[in-house]
Protein backbone atom coordinates (compact mmCIF):
# COMPACT_ATOMS: atom_id res chain seq x y z
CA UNK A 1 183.64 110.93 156.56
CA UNK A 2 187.40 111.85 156.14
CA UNK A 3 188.80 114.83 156.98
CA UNK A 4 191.13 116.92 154.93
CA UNK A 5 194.97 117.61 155.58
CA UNK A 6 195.21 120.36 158.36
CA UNK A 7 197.74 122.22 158.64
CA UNK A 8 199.65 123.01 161.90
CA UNK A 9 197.57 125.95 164.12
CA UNK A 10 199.38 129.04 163.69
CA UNK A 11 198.28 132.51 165.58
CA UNK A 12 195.93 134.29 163.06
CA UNK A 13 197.57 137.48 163.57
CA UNK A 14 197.74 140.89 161.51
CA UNK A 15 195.00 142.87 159.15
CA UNK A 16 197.07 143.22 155.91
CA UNK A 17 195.43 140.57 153.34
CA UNK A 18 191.74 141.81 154.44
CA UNK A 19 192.96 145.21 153.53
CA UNK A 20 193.93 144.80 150.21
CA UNK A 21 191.15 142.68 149.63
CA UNK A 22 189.20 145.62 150.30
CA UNK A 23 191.16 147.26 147.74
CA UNK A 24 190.16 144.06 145.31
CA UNK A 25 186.42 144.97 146.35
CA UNK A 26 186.61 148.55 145.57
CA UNK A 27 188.46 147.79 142.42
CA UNK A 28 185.77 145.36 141.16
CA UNK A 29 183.14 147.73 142.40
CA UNK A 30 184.31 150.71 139.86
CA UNK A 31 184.54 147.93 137.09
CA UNK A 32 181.07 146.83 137.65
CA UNK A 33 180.15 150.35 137.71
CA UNK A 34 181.70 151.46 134.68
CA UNK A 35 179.94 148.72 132.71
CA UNK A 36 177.43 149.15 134.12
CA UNK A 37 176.36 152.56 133.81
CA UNK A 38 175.86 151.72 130.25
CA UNK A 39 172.75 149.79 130.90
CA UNK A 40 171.58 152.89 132.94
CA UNK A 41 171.94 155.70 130.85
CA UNK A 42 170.97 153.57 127.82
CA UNK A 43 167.33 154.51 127.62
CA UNK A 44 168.57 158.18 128.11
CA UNK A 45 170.94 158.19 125.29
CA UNK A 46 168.99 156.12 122.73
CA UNK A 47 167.79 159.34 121.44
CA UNK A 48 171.13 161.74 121.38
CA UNK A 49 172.51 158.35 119.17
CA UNK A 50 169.48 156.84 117.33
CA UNK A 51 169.55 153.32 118.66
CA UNK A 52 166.48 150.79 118.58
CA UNK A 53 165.96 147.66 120.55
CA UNK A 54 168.14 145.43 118.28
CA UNK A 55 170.90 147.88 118.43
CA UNK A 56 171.17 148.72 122.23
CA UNK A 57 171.26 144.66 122.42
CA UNK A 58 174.45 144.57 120.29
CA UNK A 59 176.00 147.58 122.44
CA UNK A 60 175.37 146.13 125.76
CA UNK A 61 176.88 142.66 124.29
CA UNK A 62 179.94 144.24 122.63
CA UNK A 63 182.11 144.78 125.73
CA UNK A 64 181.97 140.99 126.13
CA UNK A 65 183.83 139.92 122.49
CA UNK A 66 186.69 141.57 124.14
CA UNK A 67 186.32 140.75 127.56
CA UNK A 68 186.03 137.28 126.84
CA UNK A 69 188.64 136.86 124.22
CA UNK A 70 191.75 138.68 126.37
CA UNK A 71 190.47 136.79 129.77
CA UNK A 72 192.83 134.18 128.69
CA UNK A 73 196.20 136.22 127.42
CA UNK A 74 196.00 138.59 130.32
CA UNK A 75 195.73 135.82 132.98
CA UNK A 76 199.04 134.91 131.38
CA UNK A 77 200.23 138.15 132.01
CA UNK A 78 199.11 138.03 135.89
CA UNK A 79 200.85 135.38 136.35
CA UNK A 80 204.13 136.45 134.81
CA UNK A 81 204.10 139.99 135.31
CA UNK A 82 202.15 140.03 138.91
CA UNK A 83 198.99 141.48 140.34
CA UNK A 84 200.40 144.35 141.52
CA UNK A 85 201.13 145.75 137.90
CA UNK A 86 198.43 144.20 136.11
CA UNK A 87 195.51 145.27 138.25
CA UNK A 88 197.29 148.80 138.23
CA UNK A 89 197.19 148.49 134.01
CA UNK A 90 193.81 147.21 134.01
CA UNK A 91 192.26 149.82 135.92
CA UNK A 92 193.61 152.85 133.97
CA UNK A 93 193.03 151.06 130.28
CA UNK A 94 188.98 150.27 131.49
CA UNK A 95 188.93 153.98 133.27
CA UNK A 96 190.06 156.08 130.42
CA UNK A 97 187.77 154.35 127.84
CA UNK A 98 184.64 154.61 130.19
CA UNK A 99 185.69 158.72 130.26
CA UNK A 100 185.63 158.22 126.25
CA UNK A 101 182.31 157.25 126.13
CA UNK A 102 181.10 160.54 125.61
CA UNK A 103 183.04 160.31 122.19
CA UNK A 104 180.71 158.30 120.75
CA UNK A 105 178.41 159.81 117.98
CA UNK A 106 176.29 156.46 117.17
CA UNK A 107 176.15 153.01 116.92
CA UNK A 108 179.30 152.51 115.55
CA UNK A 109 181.76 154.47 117.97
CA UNK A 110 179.76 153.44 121.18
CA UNK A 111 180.36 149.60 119.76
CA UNK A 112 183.95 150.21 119.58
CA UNK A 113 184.82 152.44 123.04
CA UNK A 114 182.87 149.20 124.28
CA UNK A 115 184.63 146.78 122.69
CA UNK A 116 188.13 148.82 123.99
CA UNK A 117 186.55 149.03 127.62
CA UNK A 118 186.57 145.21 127.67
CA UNK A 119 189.77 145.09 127.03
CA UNK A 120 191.18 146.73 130.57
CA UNK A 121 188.17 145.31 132.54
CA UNK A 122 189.38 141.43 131.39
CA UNK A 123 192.31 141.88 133.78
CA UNK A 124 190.72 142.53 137.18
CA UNK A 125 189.29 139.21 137.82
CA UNK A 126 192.36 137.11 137.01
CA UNK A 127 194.24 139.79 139.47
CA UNK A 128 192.12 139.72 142.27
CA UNK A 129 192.58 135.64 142.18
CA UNK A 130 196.00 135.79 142.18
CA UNK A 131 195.95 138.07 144.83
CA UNK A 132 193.99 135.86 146.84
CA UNK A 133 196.01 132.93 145.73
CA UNK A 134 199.45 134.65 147.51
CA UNK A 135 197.63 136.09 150.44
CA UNK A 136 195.13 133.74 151.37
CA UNK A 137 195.11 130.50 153.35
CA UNK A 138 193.00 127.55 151.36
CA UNK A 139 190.72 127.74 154.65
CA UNK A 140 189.73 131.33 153.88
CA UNK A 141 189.85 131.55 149.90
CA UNK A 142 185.75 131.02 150.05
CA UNK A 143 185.08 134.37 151.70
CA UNK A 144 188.34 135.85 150.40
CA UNK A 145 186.53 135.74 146.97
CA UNK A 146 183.30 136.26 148.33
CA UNK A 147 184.76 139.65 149.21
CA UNK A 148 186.47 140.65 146.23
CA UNK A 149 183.46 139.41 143.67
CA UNK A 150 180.57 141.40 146.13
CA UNK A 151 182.49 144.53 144.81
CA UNK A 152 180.44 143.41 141.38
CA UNK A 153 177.63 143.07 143.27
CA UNK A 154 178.13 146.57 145.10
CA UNK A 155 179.29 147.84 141.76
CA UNK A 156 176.06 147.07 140.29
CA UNK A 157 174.06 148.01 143.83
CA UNK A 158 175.66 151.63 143.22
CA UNK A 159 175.62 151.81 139.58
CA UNK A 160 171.88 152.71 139.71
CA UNK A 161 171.44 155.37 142.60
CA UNK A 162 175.18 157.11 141.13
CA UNK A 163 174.16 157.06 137.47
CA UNK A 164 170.85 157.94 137.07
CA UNK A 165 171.86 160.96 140.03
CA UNK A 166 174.68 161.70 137.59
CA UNK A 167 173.04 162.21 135.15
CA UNK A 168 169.97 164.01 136.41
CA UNK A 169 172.86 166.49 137.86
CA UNK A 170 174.93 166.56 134.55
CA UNK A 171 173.61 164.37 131.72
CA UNK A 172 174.52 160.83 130.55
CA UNK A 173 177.93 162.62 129.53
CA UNK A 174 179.23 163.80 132.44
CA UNK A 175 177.84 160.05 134.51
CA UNK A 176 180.94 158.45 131.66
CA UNK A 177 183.21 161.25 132.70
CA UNK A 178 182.95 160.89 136.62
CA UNK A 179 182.82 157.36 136.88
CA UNK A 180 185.64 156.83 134.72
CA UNK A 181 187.49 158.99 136.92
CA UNK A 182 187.08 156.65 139.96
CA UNK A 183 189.28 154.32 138.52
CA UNK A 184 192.51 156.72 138.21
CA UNK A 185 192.06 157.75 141.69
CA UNK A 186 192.28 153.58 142.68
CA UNK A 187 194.99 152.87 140.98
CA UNK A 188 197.33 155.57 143.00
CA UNK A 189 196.38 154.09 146.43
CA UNK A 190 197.13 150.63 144.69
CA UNK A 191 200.55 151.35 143.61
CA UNK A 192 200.97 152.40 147.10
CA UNK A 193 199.42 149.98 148.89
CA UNK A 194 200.07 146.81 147.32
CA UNK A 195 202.96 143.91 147.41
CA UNK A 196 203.54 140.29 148.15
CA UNK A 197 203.71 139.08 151.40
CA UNK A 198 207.07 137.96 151.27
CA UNK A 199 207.87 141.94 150.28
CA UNK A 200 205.27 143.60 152.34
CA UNK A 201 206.43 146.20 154.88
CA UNK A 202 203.27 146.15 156.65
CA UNK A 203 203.32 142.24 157.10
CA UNK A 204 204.10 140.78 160.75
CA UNK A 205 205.94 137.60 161.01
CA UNK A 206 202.93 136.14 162.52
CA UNK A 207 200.59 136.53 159.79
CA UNK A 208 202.88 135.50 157.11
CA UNK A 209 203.20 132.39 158.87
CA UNK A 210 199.94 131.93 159.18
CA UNK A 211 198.83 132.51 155.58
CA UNK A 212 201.86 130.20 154.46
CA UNK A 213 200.96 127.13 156.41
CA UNK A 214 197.55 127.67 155.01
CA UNK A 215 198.68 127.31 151.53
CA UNK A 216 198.86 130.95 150.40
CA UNK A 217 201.75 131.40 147.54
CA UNK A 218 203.84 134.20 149.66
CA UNK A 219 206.54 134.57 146.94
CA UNK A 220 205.23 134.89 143.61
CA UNK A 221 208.85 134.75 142.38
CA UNK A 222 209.87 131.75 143.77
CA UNK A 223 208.54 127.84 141.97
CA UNK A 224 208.46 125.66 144.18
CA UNK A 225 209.00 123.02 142.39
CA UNK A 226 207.59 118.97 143.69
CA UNK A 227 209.28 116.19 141.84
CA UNK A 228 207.03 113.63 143.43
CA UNK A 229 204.19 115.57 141.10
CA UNK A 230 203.52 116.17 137.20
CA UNK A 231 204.87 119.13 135.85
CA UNK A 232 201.48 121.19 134.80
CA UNK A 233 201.61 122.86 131.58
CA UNK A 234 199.98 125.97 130.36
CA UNK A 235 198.28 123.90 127.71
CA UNK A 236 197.00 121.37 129.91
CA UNK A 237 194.24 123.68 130.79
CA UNK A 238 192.84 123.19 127.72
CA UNK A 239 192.60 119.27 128.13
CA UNK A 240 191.64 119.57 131.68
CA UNK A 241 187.50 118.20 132.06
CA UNK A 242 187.23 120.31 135.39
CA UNK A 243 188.36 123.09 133.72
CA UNK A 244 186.62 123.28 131.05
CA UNK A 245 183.55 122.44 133.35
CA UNK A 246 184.09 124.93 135.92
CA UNK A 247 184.22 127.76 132.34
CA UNK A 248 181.08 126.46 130.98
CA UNK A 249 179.60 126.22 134.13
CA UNK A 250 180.44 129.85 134.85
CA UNK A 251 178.73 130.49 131.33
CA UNK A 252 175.59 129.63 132.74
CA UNK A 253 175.96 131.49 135.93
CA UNK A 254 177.04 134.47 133.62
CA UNK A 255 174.13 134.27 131.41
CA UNK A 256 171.53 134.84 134.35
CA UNK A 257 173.91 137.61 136.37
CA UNK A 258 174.21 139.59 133.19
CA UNK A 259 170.63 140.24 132.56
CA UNK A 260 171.08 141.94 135.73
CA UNK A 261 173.67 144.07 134.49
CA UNK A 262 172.29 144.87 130.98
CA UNK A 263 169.06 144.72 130.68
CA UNK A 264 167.22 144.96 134.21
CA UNK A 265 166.97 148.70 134.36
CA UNK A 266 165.34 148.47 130.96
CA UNK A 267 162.99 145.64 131.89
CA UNK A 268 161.91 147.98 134.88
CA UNK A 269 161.67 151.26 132.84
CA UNK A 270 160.04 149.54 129.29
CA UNK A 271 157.82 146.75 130.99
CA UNK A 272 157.14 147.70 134.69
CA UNK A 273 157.00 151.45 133.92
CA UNK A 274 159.16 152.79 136.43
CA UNK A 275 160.06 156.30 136.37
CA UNK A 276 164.17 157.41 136.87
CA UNK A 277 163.25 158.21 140.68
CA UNK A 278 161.22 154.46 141.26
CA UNK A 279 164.42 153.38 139.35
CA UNK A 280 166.91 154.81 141.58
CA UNK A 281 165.07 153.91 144.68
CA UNK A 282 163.78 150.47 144.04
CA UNK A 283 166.14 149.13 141.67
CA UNK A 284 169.01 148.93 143.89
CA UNK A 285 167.27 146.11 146.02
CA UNK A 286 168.51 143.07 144.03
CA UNK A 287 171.72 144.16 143.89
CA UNK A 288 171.36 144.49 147.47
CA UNK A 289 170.58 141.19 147.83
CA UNK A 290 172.77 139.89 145.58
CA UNK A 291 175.48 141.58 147.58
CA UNK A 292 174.36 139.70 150.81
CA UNK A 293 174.49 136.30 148.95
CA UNK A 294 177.98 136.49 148.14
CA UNK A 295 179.48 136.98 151.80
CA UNK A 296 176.87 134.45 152.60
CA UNK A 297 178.21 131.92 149.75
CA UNK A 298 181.58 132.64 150.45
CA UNK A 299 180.78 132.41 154.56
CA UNK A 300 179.02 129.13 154.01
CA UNK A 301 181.75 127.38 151.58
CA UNK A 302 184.63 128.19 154.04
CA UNK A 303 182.05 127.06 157.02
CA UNK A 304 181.85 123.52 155.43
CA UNK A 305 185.82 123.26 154.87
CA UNK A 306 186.13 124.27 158.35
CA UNK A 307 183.67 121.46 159.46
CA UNK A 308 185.56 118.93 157.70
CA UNK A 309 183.72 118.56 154.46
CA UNK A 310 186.37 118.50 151.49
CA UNK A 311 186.62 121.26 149.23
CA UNK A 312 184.53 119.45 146.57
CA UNK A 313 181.52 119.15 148.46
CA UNK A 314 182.09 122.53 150.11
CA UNK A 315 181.70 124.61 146.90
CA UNK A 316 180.01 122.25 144.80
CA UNK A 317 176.98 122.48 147.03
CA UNK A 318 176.55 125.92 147.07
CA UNK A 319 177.23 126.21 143.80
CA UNK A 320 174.45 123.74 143.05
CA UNK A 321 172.02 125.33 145.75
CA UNK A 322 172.44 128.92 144.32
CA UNK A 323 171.96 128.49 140.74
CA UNK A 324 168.88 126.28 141.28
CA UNK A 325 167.29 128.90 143.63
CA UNK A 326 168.25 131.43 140.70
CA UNK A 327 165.84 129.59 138.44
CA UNK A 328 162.97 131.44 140.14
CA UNK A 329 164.05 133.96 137.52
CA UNK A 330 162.05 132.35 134.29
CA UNK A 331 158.52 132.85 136.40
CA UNK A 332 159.21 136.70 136.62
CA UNK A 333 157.65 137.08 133.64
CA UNK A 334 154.12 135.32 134.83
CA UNK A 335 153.28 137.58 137.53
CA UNK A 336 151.13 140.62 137.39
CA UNK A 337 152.28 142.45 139.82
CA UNK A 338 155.64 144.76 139.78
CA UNK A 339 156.32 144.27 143.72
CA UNK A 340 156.50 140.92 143.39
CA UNK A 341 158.53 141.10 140.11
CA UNK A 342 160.79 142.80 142.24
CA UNK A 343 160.89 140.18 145.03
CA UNK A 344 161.27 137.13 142.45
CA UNK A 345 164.51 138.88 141.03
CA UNK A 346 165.91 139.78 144.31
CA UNK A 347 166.02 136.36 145.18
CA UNK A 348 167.20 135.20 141.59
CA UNK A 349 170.13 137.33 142.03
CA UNK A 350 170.52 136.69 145.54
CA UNK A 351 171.04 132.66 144.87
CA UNK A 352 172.79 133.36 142.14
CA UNK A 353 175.75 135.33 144.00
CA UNK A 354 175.71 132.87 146.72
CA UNK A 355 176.85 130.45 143.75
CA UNK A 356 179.40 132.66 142.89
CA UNK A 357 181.34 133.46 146.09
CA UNK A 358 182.62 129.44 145.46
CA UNK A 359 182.68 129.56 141.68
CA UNK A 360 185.71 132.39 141.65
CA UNK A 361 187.63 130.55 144.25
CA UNK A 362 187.54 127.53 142.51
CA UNK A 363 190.71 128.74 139.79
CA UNK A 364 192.32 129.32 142.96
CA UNK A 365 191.83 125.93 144.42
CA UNK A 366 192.32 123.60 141.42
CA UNK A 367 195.76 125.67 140.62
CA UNK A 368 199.28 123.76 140.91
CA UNK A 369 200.96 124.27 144.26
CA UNK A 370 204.16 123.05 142.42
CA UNK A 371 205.98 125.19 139.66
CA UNK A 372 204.83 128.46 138.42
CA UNK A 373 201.54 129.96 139.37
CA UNK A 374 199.25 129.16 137.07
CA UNK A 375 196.00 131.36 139.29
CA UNK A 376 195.68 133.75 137.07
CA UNK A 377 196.06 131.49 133.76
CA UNK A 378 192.76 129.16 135.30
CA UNK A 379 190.57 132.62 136.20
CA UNK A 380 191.31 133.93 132.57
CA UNK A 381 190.46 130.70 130.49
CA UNK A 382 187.29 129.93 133.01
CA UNK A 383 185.92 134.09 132.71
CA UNK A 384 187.11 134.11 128.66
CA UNK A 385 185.10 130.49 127.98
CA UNK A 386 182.00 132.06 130.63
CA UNK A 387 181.99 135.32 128.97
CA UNK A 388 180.82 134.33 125.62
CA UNK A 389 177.40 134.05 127.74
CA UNK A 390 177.90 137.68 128.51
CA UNK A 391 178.04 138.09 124.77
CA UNK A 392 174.77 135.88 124.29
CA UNK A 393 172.69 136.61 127.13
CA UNK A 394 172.04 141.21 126.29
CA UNK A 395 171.81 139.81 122.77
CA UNK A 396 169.39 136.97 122.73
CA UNK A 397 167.07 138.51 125.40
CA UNK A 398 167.47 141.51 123.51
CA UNK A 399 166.12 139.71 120.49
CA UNK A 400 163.80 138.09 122.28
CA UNK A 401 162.21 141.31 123.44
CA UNK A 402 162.01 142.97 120.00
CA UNK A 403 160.45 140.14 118.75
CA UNK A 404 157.45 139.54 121.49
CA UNK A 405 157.27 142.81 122.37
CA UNK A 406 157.93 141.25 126.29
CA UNK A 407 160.63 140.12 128.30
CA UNK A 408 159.09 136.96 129.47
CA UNK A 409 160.96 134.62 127.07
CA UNK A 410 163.92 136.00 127.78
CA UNK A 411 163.80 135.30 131.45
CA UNK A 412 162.64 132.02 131.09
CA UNK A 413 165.64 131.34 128.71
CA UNK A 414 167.55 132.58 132.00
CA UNK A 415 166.18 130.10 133.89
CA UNK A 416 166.78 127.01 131.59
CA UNK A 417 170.59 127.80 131.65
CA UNK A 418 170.47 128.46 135.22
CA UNK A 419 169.42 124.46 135.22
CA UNK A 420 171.64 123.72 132.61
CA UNK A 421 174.87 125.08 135.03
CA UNK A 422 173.33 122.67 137.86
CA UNK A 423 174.21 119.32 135.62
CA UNK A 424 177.36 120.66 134.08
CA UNK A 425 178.64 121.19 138.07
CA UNK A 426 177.74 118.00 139.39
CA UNK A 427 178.29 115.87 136.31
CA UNK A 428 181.28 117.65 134.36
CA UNK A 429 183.74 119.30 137.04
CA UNK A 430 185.53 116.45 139.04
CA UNK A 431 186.99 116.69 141.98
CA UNK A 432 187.81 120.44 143.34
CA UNK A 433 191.97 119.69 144.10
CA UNK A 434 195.16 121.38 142.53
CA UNK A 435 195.49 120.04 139.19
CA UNK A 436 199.44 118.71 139.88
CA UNK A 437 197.34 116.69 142.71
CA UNK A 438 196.61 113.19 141.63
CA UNK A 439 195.29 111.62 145.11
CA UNK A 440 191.14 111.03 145.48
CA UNK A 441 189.50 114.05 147.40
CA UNK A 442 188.14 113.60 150.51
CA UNK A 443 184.43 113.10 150.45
């Protein structure tokens, strides 16, 4: 087996880059959270806004037209304008319309505050991988984004115990008005906190060595620029087979994670009969899970690149291994018992996130080292392509359900895609290396 390039040892000194990626985390975990809550508060609001099955379907879908479709133009903007400023933007625009929620007066005006909600939230994933794209070494990208996309998972994890507290305490108004108000209180310590390594006043020398032998893109405002390499252009992403392979693939993975967003609570109220406490107490264990499988995906893809695998085999395999393991989700539906409902999702969700630790470093890893960044460009066009599952996956499960009367075809639907994502990973996405890179991958 060949080993990869390795770069010079340099003293792995200084704290700063796993600090703000705590700040991606917490940033992810109010966006999770605030589309969440939705999901939660749903079967208490269905009454105060006259909404039946088909409906709620639609509503829990309708963030996703516009989080999909502006993925892709405010990528773009990361890239030009800087993670920094657009993570800031993003935050307030999603925060203020989650606060607006309690606006709405029926199916119309919740549609649209959620259609304008997935307008800010589109921004934080292509941020956080440009962050980790200028402050992380290739080496530690895996649990880099590992950390950053667990904040969805501890999003979710909260979501449940915070809203359905929230509104016991103050009614499904006042859960839109407090968590929306997390997200203005992130985006001060942001401003504050945040800046390029090459501008950073916390920085030592030592780490900023160390991050820039490892690859890391330390001045955003400087292209590097490698004549021995093809220029990359913005529309070669859309020509690009891995590309395109790693968006569809994330479609899949996005179709099974987003039943856990939308419509679990639901399946556990409607079909297992849980009460709001049962909810609140024992609906927080997949996500718990789910948040241990993506330090454990990330932990295990930057284990293998360590070991000398190449970065191919490093997160195609645990992409592979998760989102077979998620499968497990389609026989939910065949068991009798609500305990071991329980225990089959938990360990859907669990596999899944282990997938995805590797799947949202991969726009970081395929991006050209030569020219301008391009990071936040790849994110946007792979979550914008992925998201129209988010769009599908409320609706046709919610369909599903009003038709049977059960959610068992819509989990095994789940399942089937979950599958699906296996073959379009191995088959369609090529070799994991930056796209101005024309040399084989080490195997």
């Amino acid at each position: 087996m060949s080993r990869p390039e390795i770069s010079p040892p340099v003293p792995r000194r200084g704290r700063v880059r796993w600090i703000l990626i705590g700040l991606a985390f917490a940033a992810i975990a109010i966006n999770y959270i605030d589309r969440a809550n939705l999901s939660v508060a749903l079967p208490y609001m269905d009454k105060d806004l006259g909404l039946d099955p088909a409906a709620s379907g639609l509503v829990l879908g309708a963030f996703f037209w516009t989080y999909a479709l502006c993925q892709l133009p405010l990528g773009w903007l990361v890239d030009r304008l800087g993670a920094r400023t657009m993570f800031a933007a993003a935050v307030a625009w999603w925060s203020i319309f989650t606060a607006a929620t309690v606006l709405a007066r029926g199916f119309g005006s919740l549609f649209g505050l959620r259609l304008l909600l997935g307008v800010g939230e589109a921004g934080a994933f292509p941020a956080a991988t440009k962050m980790v794209e200028e402050w992380f070494p290739r080496r530690e990208r895996g649990i880099a984004s590992g950390i950053y996309d667990s904040g969805a998972r501890g999003g979710t994890l909260l979501s449940i115990p915070i809203v359905t507290a929230l509104i016991a305490a103050l009614g499904w108004k006042g859960s839109f008005i407090v968590t929306g108000s997390l997200g203005l209180v992130w985006v001060i310590i942001w401003l504050w906190a945040y800046h390029s390594p090459i501008k950073h006043r916390w920085i030592s020398e030592a780490e900023l060595a160390y991050i820039k032998a490892g690859g890391a893109r330390v001045d955003p405002d400087q292209q590097e620029v490698d004549h021995d390499r093809p220029a990359v252009r913005w529309r070669d992403l859309f020509t690009n087979r891995t590309v395109w392979g790693m968006a569809i693939g994330f479609g899949c993975q996005s179709y099974v994670i987003y039943f856990f967003i939308t419509w679990f609570p639901s399946y556990l109220v409607e079909e297992r009969h849980f009460s709001l406490l049962e909810l609140g107490i024992w609906g927080t264990v997949p996500g718990f899970v789910a948040f241990l499988g993506n330090f454990l995906g990330g932990w295990v893809s930057d284990a293998l690149v360590r070991r000398g695998h190449s970065v191919t085999v490093a997160r195609k395999s645990c992409i592979i291994a998760g989102m077979l393991g998620s499968a497990v989700i389609g026989f939910v539906g065949l068991v009798p018992s609500a305990v071991l409902a329980l225990v089959l999702l938990s360990f859907s969700f669990g596999c899944v996130t282990f997938a995805t630790s590797s799947i949202v470093a991969l726009p970081a890893d395929v991006a050209p080292t030569s020219g301008a960044s391009m990071a936040g460009s790849i994110q946007g066009f792979q979550n914008g392509i992925a998201n129209l599952a988010g769009i599908a996956s409320p609706a046709v499960i919610g369909a599903l359900y009003g038709l049977t009367g059960s959610f068992g075809w819509g989990l095994a639907s789940a399942a089937f895609v979950a599958v699906a994502g296996c073959v379009v990973y191995l088959i369609v996405v090529g070799p994991i290396r930056p796209m101005d890179r024309k040399e084989p991958a080490a195997s």
